[in-house]
N, C-alpha and C. Protein backbone atom coordinates (compact mmCIF):
# COMPACT_ATOMS: atom_id res chain seq x y z
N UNK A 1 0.86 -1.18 0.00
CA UNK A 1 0.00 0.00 0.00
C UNK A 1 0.90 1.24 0.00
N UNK A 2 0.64 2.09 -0.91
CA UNK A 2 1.20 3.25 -1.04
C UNK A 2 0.90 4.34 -0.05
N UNK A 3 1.68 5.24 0.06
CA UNK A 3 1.21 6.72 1.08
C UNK A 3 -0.29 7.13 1.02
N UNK A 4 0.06 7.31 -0.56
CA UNK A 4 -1.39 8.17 -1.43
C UNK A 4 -2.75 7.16 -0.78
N UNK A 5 -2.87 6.01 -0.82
CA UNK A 5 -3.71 4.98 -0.54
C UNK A 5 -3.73 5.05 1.04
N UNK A 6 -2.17 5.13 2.03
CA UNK A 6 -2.79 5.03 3.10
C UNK A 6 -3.36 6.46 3.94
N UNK A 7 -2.52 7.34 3.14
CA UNK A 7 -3.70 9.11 3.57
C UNK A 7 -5.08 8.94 3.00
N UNK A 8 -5.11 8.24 1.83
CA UNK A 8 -6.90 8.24 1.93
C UNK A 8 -7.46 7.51 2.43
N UNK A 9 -7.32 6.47 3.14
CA UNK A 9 -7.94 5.29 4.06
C UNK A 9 -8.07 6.05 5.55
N UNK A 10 -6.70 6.51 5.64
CA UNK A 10 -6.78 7.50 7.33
C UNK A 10 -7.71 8.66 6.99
N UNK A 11 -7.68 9.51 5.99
CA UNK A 11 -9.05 10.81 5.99
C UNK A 11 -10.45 9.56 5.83
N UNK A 12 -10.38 8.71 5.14
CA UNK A 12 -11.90 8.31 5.19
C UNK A 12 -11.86 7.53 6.54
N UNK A 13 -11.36 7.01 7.30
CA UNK A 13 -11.72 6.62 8.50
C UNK A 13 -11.89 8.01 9.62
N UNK A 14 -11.42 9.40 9.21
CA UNK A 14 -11.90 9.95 10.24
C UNK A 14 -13.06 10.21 9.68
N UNK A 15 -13.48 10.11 9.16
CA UNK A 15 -14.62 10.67 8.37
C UNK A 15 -15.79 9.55 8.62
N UNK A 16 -15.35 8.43 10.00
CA UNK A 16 -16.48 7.61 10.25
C UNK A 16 -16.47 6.29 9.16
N UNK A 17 -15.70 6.07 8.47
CA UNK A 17 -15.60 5.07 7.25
C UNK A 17 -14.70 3.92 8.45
N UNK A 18 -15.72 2.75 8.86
CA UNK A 18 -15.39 2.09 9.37
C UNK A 18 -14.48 0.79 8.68
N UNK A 19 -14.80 0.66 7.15
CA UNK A 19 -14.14 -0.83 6.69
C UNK A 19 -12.87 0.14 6.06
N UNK A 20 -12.46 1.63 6.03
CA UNK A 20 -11.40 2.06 5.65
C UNK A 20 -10.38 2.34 7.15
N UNK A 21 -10.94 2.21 8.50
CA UNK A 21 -10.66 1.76 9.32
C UNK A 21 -10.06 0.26 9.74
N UNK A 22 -10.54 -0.32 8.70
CA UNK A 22 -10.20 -1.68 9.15
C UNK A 22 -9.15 -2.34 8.38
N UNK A 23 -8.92 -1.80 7.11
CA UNK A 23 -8.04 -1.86 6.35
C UNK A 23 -7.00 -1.44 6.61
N UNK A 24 -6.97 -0.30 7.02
CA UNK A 24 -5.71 0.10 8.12
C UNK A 24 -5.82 -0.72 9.14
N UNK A 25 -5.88 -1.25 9.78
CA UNK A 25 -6.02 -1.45 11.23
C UNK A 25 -4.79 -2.74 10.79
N UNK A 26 -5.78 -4.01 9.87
CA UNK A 26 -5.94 -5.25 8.88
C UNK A 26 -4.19 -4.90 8.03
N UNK A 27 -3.65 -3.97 7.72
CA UNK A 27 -2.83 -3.45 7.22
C UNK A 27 -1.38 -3.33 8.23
N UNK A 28 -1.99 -3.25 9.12
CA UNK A 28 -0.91 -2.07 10.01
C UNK A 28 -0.36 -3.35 11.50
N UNK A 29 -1.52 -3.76 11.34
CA UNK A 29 -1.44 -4.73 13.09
C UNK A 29 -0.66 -5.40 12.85
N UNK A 30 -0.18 -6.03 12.41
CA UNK A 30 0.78 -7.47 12.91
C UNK A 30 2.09 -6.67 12.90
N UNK A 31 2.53 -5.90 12.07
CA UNK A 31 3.87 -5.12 11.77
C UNK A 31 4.09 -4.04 13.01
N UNK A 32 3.14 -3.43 13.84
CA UNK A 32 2.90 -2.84 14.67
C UNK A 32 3.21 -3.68 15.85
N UNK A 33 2.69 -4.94 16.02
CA UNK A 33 2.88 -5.60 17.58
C UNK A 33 4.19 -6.17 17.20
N UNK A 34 4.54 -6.30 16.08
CA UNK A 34 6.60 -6.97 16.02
C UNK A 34 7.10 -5.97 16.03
N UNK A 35 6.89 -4.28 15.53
CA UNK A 35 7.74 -3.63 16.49
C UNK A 35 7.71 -3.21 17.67
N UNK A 36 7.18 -3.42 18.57
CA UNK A 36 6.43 -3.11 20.08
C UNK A 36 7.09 -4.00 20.21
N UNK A 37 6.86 -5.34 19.99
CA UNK A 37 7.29 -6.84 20.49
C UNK A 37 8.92 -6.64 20.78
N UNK A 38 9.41 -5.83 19.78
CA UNK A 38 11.26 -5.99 19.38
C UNK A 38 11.27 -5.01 20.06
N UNK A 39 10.93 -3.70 20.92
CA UNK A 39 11.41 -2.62 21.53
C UNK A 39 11.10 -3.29 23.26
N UNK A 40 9.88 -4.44 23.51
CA UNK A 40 9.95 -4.49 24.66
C UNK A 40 9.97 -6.00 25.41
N UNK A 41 10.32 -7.04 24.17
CA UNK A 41 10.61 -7.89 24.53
C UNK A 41 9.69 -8.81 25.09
N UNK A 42 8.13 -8.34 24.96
CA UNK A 42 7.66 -8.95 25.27
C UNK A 42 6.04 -9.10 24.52
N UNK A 43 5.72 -9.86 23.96
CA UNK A 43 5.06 -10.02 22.90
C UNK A 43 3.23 -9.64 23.28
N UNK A 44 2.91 -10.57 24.73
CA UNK A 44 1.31 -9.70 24.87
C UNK A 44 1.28 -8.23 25.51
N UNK A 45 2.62 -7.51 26.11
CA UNK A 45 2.25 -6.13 26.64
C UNK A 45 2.20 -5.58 24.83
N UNK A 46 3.25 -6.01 24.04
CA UNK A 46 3.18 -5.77 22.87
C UNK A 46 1.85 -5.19 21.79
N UNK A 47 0.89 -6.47 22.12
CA UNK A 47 -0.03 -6.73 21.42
C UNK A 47 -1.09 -5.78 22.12
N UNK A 48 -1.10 -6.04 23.63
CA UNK A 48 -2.01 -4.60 24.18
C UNK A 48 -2.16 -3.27 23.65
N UNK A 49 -0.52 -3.16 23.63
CA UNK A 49 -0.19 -1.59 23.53
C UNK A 49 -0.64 -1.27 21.59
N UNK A 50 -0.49 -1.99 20.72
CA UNK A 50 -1.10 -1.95 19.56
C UNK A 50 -2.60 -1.90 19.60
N UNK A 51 -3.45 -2.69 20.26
CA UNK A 51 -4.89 -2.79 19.88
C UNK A 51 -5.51 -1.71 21.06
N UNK A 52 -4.73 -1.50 22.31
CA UNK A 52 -5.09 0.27 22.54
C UNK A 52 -4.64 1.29 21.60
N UNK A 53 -3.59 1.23 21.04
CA UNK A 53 -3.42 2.69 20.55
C UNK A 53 -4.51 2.83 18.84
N UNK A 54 -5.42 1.47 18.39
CA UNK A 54 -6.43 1.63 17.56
C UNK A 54 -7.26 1.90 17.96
N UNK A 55 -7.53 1.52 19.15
CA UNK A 55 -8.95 2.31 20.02
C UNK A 55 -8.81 3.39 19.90
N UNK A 56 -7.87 4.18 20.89
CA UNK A 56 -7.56 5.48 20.87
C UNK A 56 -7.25 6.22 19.68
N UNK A 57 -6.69 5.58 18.67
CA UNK A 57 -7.24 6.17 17.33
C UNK A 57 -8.51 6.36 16.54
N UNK A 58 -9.53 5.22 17.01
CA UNK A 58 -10.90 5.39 16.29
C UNK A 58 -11.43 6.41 17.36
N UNK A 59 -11.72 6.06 18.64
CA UNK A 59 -11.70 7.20 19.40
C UNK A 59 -11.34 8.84 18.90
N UNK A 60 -10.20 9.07 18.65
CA UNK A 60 -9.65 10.12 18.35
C UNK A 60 -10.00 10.70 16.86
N UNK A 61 -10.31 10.05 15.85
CA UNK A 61 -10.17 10.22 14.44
C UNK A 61 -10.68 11.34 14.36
N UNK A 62 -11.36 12.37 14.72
CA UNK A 62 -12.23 13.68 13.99
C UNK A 62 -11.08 14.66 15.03
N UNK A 63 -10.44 14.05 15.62
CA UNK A 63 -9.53 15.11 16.12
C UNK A 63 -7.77 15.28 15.64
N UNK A 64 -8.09 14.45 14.91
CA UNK A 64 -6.29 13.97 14.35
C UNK A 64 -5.89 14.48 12.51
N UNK A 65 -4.84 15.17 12.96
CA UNK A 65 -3.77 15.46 11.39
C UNK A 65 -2.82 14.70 11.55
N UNK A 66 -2.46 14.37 10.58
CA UNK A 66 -1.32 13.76 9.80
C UNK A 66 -0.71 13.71 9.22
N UNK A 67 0.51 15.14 9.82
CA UNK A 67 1.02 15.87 9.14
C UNK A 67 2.48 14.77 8.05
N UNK A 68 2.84 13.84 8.65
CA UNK A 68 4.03 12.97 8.06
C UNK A 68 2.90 11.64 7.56
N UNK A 69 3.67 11.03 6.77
CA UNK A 69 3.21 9.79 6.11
C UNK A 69 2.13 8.84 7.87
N UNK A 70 0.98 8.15 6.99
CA UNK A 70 0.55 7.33 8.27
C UNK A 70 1.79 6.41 8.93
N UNK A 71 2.13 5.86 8.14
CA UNK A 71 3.11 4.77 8.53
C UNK A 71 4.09 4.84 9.89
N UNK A 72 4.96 6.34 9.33
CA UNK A 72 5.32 7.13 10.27
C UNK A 72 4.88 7.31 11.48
N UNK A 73 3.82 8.03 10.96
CA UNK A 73 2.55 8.86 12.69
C UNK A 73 2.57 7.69 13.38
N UNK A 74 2.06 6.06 12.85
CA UNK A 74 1.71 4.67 13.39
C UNK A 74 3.33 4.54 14.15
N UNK A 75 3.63 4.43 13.59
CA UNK A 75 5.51 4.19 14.17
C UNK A 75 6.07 4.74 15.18
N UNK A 76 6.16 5.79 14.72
CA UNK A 76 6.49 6.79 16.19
C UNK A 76 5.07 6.76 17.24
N UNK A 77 3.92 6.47 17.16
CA UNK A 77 3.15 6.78 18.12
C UNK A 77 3.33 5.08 18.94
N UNK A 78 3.81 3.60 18.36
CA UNK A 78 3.46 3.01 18.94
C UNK A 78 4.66 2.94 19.79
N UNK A 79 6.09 3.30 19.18
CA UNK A 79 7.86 3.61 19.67
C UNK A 79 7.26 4.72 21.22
N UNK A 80 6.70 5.68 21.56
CA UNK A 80 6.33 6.29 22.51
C UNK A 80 5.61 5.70 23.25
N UNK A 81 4.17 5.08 22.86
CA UNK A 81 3.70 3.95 23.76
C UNK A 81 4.84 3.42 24.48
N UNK A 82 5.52 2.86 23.92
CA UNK A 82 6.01 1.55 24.90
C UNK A 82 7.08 2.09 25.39
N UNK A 83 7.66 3.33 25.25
CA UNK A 83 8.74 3.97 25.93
C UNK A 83 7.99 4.51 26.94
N UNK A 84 6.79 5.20 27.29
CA UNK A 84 5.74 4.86 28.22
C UNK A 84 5.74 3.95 29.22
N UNK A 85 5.65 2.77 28.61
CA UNK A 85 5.28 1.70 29.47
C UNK A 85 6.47 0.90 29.87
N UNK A 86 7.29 1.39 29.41
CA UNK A 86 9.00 0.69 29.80
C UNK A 86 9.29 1.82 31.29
N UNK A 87 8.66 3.01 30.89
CA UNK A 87 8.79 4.10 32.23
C UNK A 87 8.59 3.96 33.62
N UNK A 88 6.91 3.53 33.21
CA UNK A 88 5.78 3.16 34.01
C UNK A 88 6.16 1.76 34.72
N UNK A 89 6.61 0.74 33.88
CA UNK A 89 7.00 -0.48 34.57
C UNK A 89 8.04 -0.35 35.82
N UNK A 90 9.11 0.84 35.17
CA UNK A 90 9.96 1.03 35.80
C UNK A 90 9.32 1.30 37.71
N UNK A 91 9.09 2.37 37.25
CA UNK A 91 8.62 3.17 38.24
C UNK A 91 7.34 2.29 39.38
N UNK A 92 6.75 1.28 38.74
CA UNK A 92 5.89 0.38 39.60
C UNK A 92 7.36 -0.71 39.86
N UNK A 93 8.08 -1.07 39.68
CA UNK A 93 9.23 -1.72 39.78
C UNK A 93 9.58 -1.45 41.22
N UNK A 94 10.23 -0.02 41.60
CA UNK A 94 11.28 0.98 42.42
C UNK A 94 9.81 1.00 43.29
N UNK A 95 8.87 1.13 43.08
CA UNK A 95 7.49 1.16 43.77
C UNK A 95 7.70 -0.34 45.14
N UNK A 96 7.60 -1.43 43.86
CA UNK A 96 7.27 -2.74 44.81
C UNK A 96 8.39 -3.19 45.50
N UNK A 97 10.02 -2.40 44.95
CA UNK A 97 11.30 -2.51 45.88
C UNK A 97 11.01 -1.97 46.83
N UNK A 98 10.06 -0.78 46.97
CA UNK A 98 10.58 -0.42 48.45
C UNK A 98 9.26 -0.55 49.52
N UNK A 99 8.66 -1.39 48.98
CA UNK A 99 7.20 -1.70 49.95
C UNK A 99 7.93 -2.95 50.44
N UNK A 100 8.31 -3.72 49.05
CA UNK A 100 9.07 -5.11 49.85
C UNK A 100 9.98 -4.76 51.13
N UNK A 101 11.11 -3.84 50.60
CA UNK A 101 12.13 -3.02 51.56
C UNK A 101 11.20 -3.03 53.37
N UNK A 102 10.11 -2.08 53.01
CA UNK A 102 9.85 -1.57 53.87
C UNK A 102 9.27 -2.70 55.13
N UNK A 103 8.25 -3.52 53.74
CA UNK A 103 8.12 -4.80 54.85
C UNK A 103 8.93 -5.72 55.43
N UNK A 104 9.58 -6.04 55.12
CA UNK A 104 11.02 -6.44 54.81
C UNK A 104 11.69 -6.13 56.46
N UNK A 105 12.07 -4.61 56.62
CA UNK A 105 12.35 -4.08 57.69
C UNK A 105 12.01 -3.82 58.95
N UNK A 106 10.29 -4.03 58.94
CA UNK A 106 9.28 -3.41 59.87
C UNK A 106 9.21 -4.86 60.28
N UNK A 107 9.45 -4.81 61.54
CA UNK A 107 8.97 -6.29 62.38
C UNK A 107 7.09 -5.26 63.06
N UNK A 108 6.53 -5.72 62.92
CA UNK A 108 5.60 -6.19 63.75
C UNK A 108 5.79 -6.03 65.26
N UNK A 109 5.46 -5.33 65.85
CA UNK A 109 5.70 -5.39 67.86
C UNK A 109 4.70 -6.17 67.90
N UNK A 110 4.31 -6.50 69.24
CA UNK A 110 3.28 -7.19 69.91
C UNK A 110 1.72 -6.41 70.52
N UNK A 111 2.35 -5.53 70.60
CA UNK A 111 0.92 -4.55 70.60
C UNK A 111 0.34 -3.96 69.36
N UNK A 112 0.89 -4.50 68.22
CA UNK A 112 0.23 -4.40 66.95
C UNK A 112 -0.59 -5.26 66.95
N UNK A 113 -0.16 -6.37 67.09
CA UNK A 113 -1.07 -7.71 66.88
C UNK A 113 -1.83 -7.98 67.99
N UNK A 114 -1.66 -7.46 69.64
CA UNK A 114 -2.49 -7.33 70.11
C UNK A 114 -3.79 -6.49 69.84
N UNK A 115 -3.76 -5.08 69.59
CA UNK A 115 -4.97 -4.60 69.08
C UNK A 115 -5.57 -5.21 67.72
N UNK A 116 -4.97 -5.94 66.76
CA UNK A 116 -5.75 -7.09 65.82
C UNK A 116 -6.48 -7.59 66.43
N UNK A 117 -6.21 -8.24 67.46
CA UNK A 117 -6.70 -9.34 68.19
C UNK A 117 -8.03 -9.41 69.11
N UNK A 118 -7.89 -8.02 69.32
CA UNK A 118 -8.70 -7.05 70.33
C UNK A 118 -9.42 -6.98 69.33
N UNK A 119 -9.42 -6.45 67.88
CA UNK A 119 -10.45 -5.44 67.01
C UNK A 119 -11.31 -7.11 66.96
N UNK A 120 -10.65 -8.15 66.58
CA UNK A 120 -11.47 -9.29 65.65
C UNK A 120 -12.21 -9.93 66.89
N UNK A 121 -11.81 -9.90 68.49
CA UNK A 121 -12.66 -10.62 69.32
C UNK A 121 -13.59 -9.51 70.21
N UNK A 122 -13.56 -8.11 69.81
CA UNK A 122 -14.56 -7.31 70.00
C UNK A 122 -15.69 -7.54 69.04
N UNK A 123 -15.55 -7.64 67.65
CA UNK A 123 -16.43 -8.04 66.48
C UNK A 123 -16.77 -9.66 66.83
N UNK A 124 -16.56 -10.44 67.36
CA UNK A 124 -16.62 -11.42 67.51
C UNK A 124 -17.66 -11.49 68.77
N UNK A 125 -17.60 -10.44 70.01
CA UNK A 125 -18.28 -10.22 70.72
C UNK A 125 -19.66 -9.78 70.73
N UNK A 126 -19.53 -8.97 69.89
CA UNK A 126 -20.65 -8.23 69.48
C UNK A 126 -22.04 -8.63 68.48
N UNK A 127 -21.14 -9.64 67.79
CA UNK A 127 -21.67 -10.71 67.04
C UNK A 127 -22.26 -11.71 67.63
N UNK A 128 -21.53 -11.95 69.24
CA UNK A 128 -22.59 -13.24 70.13
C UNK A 128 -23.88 -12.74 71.02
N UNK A 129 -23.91 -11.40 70.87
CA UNK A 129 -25.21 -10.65 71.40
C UNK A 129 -26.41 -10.87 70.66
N UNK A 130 -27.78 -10.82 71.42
CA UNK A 130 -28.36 -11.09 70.99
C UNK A 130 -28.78 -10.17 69.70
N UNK A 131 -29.53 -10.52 68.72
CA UNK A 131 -29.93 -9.21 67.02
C UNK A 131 -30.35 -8.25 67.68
N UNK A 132 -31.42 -7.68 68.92
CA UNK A 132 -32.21 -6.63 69.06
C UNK A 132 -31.02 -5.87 69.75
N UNK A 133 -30.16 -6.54 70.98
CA UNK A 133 -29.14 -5.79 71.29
C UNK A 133 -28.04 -5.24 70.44
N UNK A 134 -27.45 -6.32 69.71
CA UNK A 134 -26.48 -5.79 68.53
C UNK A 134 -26.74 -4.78 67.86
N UNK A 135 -28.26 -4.43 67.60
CA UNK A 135 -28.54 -3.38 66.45
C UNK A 135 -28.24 -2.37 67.64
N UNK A 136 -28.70 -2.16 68.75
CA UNK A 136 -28.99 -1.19 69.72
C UNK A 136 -27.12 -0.77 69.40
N UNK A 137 -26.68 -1.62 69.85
CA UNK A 137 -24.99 -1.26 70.29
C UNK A 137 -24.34 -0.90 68.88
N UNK A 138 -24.82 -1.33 67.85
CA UNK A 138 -24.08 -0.41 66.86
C UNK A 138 -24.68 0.59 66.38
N UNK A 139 -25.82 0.83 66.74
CA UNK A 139 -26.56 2.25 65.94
C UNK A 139 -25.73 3.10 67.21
N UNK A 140 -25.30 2.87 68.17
CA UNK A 140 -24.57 4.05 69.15
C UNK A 140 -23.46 3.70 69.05
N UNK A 141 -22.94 2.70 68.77
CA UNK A 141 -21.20 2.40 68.73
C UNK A 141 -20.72 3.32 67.13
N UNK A 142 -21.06 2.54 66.49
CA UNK A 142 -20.91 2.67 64.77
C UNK A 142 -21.38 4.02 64.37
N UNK A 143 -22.43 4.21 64.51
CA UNK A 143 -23.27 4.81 63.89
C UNK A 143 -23.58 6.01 64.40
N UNK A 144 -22.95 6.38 65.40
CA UNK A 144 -22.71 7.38 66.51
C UNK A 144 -24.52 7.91 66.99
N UNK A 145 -25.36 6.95 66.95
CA UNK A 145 -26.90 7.95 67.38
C UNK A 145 -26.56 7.73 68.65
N UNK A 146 -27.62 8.79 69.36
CA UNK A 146 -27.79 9.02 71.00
C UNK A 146 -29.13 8.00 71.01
N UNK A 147 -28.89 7.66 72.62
CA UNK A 147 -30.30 6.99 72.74
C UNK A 147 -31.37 7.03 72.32
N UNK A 148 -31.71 8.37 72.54
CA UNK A 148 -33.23 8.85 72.40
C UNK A 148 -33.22 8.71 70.40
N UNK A 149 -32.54 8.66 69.98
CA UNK A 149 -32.52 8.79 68.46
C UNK A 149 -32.79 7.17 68.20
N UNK A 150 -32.15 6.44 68.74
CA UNK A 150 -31.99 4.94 68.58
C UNK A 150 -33.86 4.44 68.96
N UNK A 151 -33.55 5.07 70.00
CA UNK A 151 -35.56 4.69 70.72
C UNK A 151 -36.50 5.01 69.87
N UNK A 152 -36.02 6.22 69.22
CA UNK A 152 -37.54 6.55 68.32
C UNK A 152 -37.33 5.58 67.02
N UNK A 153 -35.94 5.44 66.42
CA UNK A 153 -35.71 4.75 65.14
C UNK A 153 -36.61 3.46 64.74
N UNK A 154 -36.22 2.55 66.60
CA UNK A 154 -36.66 1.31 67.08
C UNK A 154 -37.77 1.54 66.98
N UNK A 155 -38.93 2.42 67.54
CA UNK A 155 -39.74 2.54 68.19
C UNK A 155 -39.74 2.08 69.41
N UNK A 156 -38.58 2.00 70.35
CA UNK A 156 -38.85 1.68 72.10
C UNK A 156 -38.49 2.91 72.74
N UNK A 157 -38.71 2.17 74.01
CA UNK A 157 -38.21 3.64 75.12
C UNK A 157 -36.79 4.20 75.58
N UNK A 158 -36.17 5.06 75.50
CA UNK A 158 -34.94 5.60 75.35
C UNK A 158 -34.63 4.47 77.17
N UNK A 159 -35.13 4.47 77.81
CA UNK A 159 -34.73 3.26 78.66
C UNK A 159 -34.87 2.13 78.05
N UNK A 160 -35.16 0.96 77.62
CA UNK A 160 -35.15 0.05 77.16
C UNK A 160 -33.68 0.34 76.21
N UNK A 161 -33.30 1.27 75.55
CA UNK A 161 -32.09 1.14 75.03
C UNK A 161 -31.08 1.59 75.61
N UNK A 162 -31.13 2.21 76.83
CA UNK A 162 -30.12 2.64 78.13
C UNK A 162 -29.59 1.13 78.53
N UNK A 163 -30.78 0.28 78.78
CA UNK A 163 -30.80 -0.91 79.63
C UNK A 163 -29.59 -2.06 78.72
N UNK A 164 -30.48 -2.08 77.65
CA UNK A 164 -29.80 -2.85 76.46
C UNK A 164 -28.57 -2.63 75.99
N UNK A 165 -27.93 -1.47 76.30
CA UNK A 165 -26.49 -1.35 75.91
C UNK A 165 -25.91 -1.51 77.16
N UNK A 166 -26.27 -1.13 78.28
CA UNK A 166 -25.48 -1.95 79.57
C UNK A 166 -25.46 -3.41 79.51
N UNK A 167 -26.41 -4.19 79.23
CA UNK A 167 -26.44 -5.54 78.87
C UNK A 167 -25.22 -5.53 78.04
N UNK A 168 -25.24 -5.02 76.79
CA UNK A 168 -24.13 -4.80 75.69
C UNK A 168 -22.24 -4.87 76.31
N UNK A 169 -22.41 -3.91 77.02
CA UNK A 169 -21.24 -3.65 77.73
C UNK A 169 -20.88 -4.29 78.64
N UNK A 170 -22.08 -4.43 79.79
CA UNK A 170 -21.44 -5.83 80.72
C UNK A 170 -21.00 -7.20 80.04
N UNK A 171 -21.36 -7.68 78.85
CA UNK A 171 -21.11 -9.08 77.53
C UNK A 171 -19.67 -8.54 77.59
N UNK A 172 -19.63 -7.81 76.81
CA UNK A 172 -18.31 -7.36 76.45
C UNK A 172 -17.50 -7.23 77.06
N UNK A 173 -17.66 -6.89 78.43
CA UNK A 173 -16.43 -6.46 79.00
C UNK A 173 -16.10 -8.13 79.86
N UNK A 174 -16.97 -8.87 80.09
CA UNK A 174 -16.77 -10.23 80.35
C UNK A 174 -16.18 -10.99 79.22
N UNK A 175 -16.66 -10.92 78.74
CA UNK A 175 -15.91 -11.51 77.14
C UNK A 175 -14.18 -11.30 77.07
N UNK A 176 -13.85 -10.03 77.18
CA UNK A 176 -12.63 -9.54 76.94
C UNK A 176 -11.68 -8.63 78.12
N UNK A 177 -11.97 -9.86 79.09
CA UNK A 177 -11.44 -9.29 80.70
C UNK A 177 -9.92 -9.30 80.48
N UNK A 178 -9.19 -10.13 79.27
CA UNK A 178 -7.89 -9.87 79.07
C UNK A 178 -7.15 -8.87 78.28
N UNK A 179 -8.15 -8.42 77.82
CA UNK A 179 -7.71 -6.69 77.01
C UNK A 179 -8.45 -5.65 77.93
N UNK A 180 -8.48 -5.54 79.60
CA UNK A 180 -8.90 -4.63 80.22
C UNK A 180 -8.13 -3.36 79.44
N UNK A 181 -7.25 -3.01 79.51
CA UNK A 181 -6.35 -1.79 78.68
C UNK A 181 -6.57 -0.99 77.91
N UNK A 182 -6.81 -1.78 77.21
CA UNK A 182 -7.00 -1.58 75.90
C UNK A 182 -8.91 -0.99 75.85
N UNK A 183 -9.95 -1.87 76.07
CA UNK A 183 -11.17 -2.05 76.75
C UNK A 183 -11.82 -0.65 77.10
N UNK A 184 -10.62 -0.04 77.92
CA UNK A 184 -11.42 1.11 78.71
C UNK A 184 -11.29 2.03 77.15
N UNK A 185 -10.35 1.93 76.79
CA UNK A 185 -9.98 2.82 75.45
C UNK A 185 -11.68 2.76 74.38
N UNK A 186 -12.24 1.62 74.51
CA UNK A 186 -13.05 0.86 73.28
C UNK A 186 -14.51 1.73 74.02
């Protein structure tokens, strides 16, 4: 295919001419993912980075000149792609070195994993209450309402939900008499 042939296939595809779209596309793809393939060594980021940058060309078409041969524009735009993504790899690379690094370095104390331990057998607690109490204790735990807000929600008496979260709290604090410490904090 000549220049002359592939500037008029690229003006009639911006022009919404989908099978002069495809002829390019049908034209251009395989020669496109072997040079992607040969700049990054790797044949499906290859093939990605080709069948995005046709999206983003049909996408784009009523907004695009072409001022150098297509072949060209195709060439250099897919050579930048992947110098892109050779960047980007990089940089998520130096990213996951230093999370590894970091984990890597950071031991864990024991009062880390104590308050784990605390968070999952408080939820664990709260979970062995009975449903009418549980809702009571998290619409004021969670959910920050005041009694009287909780009573009307329920429809009960702002005592009946006074009562019910002492129930709540005396469970709990029996439950988890070995995180007193921590407990008064909760």
């Amino acid at each position: 295919m000549n220049s002359e042939e592939e500037k008029s296939l690229f003006e009639e595809s911006c022009n919404d001419n989908e099978k002069a779209f495809e002829k390019l596309f049908h034209n251009y793809y395989g020669h496109l993912c072997l040079f992607a393939s040969q700049i990054l060594q790797d044949d499906i980021s290859a093939e990605e980075i080709v069948q995005d940058f046709f999206v983003k060309l049909w996408e784009k078409r009523k907004q695009l000149t072409i001022e150098t041969s297509v072949k060209n524009y195709f060439l250099r735009s897919i050579k930048n792609l992947c110098l892109n993504f050779i960047q980007h790899n990089k940089i998520k690379h130096r990213h996951a070195q230093s999370v590894l690094f970091d984990a890597e370095n950071h031991q864990p104390d024991e009062e880390s994993f104590t308050e784990i331990d605390l968070a999952e057998k408080i939820e664990e607690g709260i979970q062995s209450l009975p449903q009418k109490r549980q809702e009571i204790f998290r619409m004021s735990r969670e959910d920050g309402l005041k009694y009287r807000e909780i009573a009307e929600k329920l429809n009960i008496s702002s005592k009946t939900v006074e009562t019910q979260m002492g129930l709540a709290l005396k469970t709990l604090r029996d439950k988890l008499k070995k995180y007193n410490t921590f407990f008064a904090l909760f």
